[in-house]
PDB file of N, CA and C in Angstrom:
ATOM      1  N   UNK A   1      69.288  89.933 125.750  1.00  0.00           N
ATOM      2  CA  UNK A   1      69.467  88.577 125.282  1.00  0.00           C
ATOM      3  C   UNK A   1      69.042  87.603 126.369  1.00  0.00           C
ATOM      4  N   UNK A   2      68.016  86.312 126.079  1.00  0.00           N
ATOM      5  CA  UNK A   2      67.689  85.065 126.794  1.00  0.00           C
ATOM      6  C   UNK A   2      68.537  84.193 126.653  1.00  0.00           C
ATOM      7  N   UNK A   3      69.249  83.684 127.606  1.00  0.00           N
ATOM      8  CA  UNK A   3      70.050  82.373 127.372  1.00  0.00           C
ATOM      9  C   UNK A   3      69.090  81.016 126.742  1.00  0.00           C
ATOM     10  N   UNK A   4      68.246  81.212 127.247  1.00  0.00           N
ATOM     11  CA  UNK A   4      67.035  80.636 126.688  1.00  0.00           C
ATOM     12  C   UNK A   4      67.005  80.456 125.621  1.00  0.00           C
ATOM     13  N   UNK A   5      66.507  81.571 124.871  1.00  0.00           N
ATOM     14  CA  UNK A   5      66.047  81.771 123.648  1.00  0.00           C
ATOM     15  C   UNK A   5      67.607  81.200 122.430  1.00  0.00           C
ATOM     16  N   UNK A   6      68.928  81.796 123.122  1.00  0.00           N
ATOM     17  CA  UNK A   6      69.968  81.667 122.059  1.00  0.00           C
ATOM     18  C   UNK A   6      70.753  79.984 122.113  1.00  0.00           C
ATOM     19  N   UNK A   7      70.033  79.581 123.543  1.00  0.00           N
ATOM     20  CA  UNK A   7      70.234  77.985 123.000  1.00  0.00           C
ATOM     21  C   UNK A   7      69.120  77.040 122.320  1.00  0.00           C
ATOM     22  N   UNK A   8      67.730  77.413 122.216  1.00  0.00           N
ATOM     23  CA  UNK A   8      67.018  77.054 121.842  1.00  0.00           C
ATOM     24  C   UNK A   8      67.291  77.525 120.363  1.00  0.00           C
ATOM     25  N   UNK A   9      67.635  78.653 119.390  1.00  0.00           N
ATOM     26  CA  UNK A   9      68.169  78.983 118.279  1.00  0.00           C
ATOM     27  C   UNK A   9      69.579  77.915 118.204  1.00  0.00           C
ATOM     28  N   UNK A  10      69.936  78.020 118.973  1.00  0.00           N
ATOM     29  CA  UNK A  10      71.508  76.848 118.818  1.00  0.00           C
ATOM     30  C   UNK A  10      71.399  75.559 118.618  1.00  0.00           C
ATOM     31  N   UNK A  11      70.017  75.159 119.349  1.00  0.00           N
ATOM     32  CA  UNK A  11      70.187  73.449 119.387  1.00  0.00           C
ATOM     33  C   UNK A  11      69.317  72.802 118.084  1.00  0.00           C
ATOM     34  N   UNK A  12      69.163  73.478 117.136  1.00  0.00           N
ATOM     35  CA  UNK A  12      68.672  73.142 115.668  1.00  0.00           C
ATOM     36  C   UNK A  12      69.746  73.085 114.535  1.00  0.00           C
ATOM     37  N   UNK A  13      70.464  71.628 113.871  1.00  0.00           N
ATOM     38  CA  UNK A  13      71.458  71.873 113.398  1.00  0.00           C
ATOM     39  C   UNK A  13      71.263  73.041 111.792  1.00  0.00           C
ATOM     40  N   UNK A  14      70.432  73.297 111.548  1.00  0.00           N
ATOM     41  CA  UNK A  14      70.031  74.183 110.601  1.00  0.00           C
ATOM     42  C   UNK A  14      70.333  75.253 110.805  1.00  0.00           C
ATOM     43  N   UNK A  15      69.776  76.250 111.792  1.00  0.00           N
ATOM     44  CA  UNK A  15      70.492  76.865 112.095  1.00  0.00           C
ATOM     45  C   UNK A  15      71.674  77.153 112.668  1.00  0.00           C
ATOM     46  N   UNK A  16      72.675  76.382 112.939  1.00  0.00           N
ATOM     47  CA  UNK A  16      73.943  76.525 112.736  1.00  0.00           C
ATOM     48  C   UNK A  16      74.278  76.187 112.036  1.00  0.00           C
ATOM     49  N   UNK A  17      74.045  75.175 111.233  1.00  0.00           N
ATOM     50  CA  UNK A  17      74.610  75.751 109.660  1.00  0.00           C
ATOM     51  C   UNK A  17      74.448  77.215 108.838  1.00  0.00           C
ATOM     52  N   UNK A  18      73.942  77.938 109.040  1.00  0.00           N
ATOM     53  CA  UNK A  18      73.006  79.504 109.294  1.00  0.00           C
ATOM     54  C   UNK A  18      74.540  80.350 109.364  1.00  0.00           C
ATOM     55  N   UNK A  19      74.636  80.059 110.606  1.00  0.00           N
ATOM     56  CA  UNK A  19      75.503  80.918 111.722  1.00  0.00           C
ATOM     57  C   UNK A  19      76.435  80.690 111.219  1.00  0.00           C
ATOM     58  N   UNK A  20      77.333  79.037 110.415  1.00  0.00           N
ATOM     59  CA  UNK A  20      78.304  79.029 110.096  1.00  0.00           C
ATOM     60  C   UNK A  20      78.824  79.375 108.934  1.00  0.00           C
ATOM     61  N   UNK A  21      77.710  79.362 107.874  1.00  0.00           N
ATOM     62  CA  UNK A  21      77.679  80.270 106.598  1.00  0.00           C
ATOM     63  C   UNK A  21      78.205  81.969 106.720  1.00  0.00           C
ATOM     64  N   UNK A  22      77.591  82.408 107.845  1.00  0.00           N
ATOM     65  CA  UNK A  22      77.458  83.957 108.125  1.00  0.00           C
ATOM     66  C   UNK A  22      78.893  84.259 108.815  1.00  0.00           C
ATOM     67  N   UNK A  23      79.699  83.623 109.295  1.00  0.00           N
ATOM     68  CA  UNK A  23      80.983  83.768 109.722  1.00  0.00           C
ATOM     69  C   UNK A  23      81.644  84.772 108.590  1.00  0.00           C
ATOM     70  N   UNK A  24      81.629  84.181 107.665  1.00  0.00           N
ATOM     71  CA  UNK A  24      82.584  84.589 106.520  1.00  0.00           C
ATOM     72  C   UNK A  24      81.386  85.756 106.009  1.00  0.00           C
ATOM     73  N   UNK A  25      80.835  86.630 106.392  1.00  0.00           N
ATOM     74  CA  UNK A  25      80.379  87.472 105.918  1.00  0.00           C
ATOM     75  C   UNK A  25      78.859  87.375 105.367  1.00  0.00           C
ATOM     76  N   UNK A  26      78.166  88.335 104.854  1.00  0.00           N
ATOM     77  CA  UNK A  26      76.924  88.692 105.058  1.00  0.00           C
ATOM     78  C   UNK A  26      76.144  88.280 103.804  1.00  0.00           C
ATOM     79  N   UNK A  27      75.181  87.723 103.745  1.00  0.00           N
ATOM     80  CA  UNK A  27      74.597  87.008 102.758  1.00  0.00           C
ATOM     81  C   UNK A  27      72.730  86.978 103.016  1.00  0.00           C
ATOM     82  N   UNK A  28      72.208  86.916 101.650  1.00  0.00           N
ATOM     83  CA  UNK A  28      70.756  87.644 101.422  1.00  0.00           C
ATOM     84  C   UNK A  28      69.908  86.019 101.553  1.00  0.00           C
ATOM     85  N   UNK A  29      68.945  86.083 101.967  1.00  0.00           N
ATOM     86  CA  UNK A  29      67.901  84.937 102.281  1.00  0.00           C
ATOM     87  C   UNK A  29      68.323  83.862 101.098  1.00  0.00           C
ATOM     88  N   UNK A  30      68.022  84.303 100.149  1.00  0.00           N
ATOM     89  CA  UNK A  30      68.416  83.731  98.576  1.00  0.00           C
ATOM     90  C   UNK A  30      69.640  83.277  98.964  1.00  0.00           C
ATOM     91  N   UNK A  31      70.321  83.569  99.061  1.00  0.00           N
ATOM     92  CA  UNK A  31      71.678  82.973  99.171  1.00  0.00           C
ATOM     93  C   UNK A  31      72.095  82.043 100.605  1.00  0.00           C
ATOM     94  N   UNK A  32      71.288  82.433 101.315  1.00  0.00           N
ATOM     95  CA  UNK A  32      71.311  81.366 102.522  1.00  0.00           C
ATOM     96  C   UNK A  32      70.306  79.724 101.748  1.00  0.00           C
ATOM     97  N   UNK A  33      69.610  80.490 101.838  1.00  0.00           N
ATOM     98  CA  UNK A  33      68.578  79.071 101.175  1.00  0.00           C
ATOM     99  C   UNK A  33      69.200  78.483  99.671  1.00  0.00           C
ATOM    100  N   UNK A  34      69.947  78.935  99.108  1.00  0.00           N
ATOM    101  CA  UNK A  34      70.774  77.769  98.001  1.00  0.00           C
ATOM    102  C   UNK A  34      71.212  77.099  99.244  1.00  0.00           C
ATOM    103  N   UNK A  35      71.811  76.547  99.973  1.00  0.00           N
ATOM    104  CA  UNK A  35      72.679  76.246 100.938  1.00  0.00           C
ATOM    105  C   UNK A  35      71.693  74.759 101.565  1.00  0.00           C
ATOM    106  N   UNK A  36      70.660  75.187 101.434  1.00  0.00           N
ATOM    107  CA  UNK A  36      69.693  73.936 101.705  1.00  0.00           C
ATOM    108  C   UNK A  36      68.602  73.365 100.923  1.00  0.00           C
ATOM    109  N   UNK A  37      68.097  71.919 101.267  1.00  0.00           N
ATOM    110  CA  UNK A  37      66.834  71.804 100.491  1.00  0.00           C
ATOM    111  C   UNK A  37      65.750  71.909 101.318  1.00  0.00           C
ATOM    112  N   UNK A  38      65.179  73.031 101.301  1.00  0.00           N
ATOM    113  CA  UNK A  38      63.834  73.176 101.995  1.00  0.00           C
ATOM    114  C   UNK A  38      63.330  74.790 101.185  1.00  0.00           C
ATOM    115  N   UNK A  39      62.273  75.303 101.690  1.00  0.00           N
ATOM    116  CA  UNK A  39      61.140  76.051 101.121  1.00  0.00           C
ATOM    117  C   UNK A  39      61.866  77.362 101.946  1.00  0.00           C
ATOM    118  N   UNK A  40      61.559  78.402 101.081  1.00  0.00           N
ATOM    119  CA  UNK A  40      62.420  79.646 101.594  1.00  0.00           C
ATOM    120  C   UNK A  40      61.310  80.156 103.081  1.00  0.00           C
ATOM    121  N   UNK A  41      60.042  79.814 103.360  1.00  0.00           N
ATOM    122  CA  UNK A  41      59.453  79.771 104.437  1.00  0.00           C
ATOM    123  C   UNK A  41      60.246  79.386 105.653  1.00  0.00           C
ATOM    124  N   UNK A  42      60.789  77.927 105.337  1.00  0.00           N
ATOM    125  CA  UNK A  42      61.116  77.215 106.253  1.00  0.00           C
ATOM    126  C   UNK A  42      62.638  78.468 106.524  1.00  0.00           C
ATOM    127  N   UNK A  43      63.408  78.703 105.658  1.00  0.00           N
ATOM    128  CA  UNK A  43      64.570  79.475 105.830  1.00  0.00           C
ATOM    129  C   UNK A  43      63.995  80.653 106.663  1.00  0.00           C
ATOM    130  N   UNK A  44      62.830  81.115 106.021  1.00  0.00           N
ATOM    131  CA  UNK A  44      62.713  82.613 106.689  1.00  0.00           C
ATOM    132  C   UNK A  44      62.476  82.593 108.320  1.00  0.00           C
ATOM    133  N   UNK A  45      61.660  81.261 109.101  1.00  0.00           N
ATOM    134  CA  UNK A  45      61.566  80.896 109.953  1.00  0.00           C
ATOM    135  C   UNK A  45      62.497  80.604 110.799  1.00  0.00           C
ATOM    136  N   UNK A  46      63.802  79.909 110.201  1.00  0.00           N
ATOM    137  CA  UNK A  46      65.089  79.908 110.850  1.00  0.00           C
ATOM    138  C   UNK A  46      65.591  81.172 110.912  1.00  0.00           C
ATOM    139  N   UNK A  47      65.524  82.294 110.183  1.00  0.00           N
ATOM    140  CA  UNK A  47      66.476  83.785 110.290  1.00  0.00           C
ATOM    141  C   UNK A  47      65.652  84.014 111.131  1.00  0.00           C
ATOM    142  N   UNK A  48      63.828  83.913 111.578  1.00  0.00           N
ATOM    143  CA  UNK A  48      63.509  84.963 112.781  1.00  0.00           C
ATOM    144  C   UNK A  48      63.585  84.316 114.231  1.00  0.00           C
ATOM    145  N   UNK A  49      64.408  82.658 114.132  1.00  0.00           N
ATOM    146  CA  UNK A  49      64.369  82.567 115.392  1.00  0.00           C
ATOM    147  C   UNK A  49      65.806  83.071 115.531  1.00  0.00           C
ATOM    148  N   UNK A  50      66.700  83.253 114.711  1.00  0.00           N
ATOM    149  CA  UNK A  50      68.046  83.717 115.180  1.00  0.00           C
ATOM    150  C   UNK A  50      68.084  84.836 115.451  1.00  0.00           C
ATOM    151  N   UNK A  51      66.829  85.810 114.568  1.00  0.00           N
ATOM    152  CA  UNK A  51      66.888  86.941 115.187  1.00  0.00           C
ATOM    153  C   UNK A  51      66.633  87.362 116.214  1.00  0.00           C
ATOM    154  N   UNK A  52      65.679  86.815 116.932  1.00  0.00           N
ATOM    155  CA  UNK A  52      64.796  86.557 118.109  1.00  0.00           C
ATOM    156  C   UNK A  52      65.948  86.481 119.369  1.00  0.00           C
ATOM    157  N   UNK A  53      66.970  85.921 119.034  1.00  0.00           N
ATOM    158  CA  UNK A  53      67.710  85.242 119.884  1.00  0.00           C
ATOM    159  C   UNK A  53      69.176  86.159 119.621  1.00  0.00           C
ATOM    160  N   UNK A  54      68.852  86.915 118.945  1.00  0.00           N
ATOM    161  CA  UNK A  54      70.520  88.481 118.665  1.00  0.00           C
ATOM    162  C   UNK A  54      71.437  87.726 118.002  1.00  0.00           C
ATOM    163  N   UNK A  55      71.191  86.253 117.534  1.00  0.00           N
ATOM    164  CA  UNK A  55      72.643  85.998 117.127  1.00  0.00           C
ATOM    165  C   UNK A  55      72.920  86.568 115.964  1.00  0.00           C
ATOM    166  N   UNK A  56      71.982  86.968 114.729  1.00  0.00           N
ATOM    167  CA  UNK A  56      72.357  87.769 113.607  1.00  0.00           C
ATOM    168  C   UNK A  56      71.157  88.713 113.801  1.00  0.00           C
ATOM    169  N   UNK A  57      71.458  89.566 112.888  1.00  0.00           N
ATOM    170  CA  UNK A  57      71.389  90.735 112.687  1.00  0.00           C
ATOM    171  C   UNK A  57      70.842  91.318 111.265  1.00  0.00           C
ATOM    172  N   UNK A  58      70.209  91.820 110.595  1.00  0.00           N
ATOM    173  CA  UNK A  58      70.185  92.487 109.331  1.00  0.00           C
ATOM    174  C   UNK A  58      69.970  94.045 108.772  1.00  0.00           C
ATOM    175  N   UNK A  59      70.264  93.671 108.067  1.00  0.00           N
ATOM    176  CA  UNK A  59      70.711  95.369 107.101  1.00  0.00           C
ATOM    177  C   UNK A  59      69.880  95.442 105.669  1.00  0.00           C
ATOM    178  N   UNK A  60      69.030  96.286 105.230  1.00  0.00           N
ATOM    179  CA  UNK A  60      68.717  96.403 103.901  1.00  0.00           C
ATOM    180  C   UNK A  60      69.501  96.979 103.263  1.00  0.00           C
ATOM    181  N   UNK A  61      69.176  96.918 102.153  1.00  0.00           N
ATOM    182  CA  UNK A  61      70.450  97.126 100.787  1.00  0.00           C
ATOM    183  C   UNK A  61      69.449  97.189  99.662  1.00  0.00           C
ATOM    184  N   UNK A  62      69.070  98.485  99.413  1.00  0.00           N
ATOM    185  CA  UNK A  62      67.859  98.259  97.771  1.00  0.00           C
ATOM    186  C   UNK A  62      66.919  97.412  98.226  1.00  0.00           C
ATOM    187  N   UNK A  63      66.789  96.403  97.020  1.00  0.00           N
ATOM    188  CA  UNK A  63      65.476  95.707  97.961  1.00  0.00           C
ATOM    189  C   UNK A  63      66.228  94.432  98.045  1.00  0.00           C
ATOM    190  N   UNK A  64      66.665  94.497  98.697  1.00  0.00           N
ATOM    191  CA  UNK A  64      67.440  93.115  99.281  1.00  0.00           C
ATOM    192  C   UNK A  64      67.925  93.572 101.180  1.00  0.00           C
ATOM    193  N   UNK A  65      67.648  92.413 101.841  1.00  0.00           N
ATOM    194  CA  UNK A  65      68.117  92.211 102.921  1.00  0.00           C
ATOM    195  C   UNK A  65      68.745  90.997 103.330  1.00  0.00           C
ATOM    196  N   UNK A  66      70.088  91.860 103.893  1.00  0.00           N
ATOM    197  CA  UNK A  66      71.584  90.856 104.078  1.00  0.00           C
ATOM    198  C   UNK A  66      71.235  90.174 105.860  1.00  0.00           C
ATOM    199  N   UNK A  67      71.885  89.028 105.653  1.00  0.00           N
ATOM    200  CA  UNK A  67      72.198  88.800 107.044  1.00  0.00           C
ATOM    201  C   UNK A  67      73.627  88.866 107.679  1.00  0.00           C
ATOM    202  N   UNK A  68      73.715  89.396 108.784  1.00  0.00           N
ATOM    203  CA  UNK A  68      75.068  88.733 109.282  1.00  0.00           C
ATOM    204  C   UNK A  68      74.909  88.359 111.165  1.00  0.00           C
ATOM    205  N   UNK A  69      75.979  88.249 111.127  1.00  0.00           N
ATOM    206  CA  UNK A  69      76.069  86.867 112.383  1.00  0.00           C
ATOM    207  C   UNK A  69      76.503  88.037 113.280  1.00  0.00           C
ATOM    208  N   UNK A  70      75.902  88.135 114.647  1.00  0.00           N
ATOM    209  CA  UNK A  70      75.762  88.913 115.308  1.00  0.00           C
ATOM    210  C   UNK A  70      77.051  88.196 116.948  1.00  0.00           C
ATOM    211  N   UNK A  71      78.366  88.936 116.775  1.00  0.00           N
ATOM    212  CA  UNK A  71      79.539  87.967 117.154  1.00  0.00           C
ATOM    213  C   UNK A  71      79.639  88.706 118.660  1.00  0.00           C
ATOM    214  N   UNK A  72      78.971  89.617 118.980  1.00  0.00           N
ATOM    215  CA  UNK A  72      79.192  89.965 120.443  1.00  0.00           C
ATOM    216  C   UNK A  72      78.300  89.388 121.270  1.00  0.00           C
ATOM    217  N   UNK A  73      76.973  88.381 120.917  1.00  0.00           N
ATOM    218  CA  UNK A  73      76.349  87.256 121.698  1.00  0.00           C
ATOM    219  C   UNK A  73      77.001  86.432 121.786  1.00  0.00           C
ATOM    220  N   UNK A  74      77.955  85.636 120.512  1.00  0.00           N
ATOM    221  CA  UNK A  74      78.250  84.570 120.993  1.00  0.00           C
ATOM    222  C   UNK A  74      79.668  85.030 121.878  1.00  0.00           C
ATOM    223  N   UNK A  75      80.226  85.780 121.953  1.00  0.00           N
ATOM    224  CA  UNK A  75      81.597  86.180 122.750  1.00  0.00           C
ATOM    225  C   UNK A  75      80.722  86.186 123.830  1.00  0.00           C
ATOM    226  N   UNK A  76      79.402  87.229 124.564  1.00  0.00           N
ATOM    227  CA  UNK A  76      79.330  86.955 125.716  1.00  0.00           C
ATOM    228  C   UNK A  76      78.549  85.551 126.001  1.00  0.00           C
ATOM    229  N   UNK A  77      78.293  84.515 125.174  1.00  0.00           N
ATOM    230  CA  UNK A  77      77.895  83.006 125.694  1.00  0.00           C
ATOM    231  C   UNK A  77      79.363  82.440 126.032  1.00  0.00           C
ATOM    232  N   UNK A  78      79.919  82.453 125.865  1.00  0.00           N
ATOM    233  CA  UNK A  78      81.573  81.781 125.573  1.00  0.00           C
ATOM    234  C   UNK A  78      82.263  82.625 127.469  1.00  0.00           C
ATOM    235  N   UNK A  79      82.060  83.783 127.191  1.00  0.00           N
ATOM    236  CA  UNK A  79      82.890  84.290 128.679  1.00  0.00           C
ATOM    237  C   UNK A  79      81.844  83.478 129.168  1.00  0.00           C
ATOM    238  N   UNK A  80      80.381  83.208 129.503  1.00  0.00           N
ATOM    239  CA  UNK A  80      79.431  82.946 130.716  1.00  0.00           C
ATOM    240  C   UNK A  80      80.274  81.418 130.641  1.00  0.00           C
ATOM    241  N   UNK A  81      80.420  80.527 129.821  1.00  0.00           N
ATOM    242  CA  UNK A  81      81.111  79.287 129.663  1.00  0.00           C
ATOM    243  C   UNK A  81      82.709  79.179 130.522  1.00  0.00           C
ATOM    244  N   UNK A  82      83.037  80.336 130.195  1.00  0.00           N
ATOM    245  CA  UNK A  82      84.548  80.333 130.917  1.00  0.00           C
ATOM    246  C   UNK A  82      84.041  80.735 132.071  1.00  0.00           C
ATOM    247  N   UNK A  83      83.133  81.363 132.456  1.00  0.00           N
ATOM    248  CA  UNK A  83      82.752  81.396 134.049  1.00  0.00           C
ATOM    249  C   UNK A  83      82.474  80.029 134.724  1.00  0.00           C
ATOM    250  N   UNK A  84      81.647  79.629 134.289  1.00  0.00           N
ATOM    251  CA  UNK A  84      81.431  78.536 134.925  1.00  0.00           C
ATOM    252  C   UNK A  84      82.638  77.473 135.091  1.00  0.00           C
ATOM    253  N   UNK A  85      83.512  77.227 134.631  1.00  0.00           N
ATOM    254  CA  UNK A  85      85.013  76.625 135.084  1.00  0.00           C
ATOM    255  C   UNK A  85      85.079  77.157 135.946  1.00  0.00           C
ATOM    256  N   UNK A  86      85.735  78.716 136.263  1.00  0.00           N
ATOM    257  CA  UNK A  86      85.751  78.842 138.379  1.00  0.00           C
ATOM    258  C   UNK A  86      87.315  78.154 138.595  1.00  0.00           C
ATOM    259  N   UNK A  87      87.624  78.946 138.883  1.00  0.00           N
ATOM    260  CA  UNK A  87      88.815  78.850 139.726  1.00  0.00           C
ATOM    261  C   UNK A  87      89.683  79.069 138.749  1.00  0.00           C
ATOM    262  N   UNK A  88      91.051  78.276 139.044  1.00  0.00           N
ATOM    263  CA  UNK A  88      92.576  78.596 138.345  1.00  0.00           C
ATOM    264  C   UNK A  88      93.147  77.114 138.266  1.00  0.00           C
ATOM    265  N   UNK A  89      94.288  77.153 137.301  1.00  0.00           N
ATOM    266  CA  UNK A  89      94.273  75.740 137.042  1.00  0.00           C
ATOM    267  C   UNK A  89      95.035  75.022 138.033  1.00  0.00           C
ATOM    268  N   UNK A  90      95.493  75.598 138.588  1.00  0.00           N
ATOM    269  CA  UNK A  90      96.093  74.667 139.894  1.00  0.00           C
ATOM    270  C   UNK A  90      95.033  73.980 141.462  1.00  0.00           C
ATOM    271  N   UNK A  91      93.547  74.835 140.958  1.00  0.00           N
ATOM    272  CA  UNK A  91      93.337  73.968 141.693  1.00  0.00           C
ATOM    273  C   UNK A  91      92.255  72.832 140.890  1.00  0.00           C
ATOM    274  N   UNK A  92      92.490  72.613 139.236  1.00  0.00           N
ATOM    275  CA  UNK A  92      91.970  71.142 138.351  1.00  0.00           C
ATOM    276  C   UNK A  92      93.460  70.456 139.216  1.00  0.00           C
ATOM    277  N   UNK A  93      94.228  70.421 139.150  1.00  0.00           N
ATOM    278  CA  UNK A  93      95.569  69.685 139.289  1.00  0.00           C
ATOM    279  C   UNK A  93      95.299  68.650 140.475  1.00  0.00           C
ATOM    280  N   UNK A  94      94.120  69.381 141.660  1.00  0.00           N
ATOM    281  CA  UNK A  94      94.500  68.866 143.121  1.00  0.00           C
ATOM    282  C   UNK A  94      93.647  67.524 142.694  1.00  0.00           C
TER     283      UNK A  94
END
């Protein structure tokens, strides 16, 4: 994983709307794209930069392919976030 790459996938509010759909479970292009008004191109373009970037993930199923939200990138973006705080809270206090 690029930190790069998964904030550059992050800083498009489209795709997090994406990511926040996929929370609650796994859902097929078709069903991501009801969700917006744009051209299922434009959708398919948003799933390969998220893919690009590990935050989801997919699975075929017949001829359908599901997405889901790939939750052990964003857990390790979130610890690198709690890293960067540093230290303990007594010494925010001083």
């Amino acid at each position: 994983m690029s930190y790069a790459e998964t904030f550059k996938a992050l800083s498009d509010p489209v795709r997090r709307q994406i990511l926040e759909l996929l929370k609650d479970g796994s859902l097929s292009a078709g069903e991501i794209g009801s969700h917006f008004d744009m051209t299922g191109a434009t959708i398919s373009y948003h799933l390969k930069v998220l893919k690009q970037a590990d935050l989801i993930f997919e699975s075929r199923e017949k001829n359908y392919i599901y997405y889901q939200l790939n939750a052990s990138v964003l857990e390790e973006i979130m610890l690198w976030f709690t890293s960067l705080k540093g230290g303990d809270s007594d010494a925010e206090s001083k």
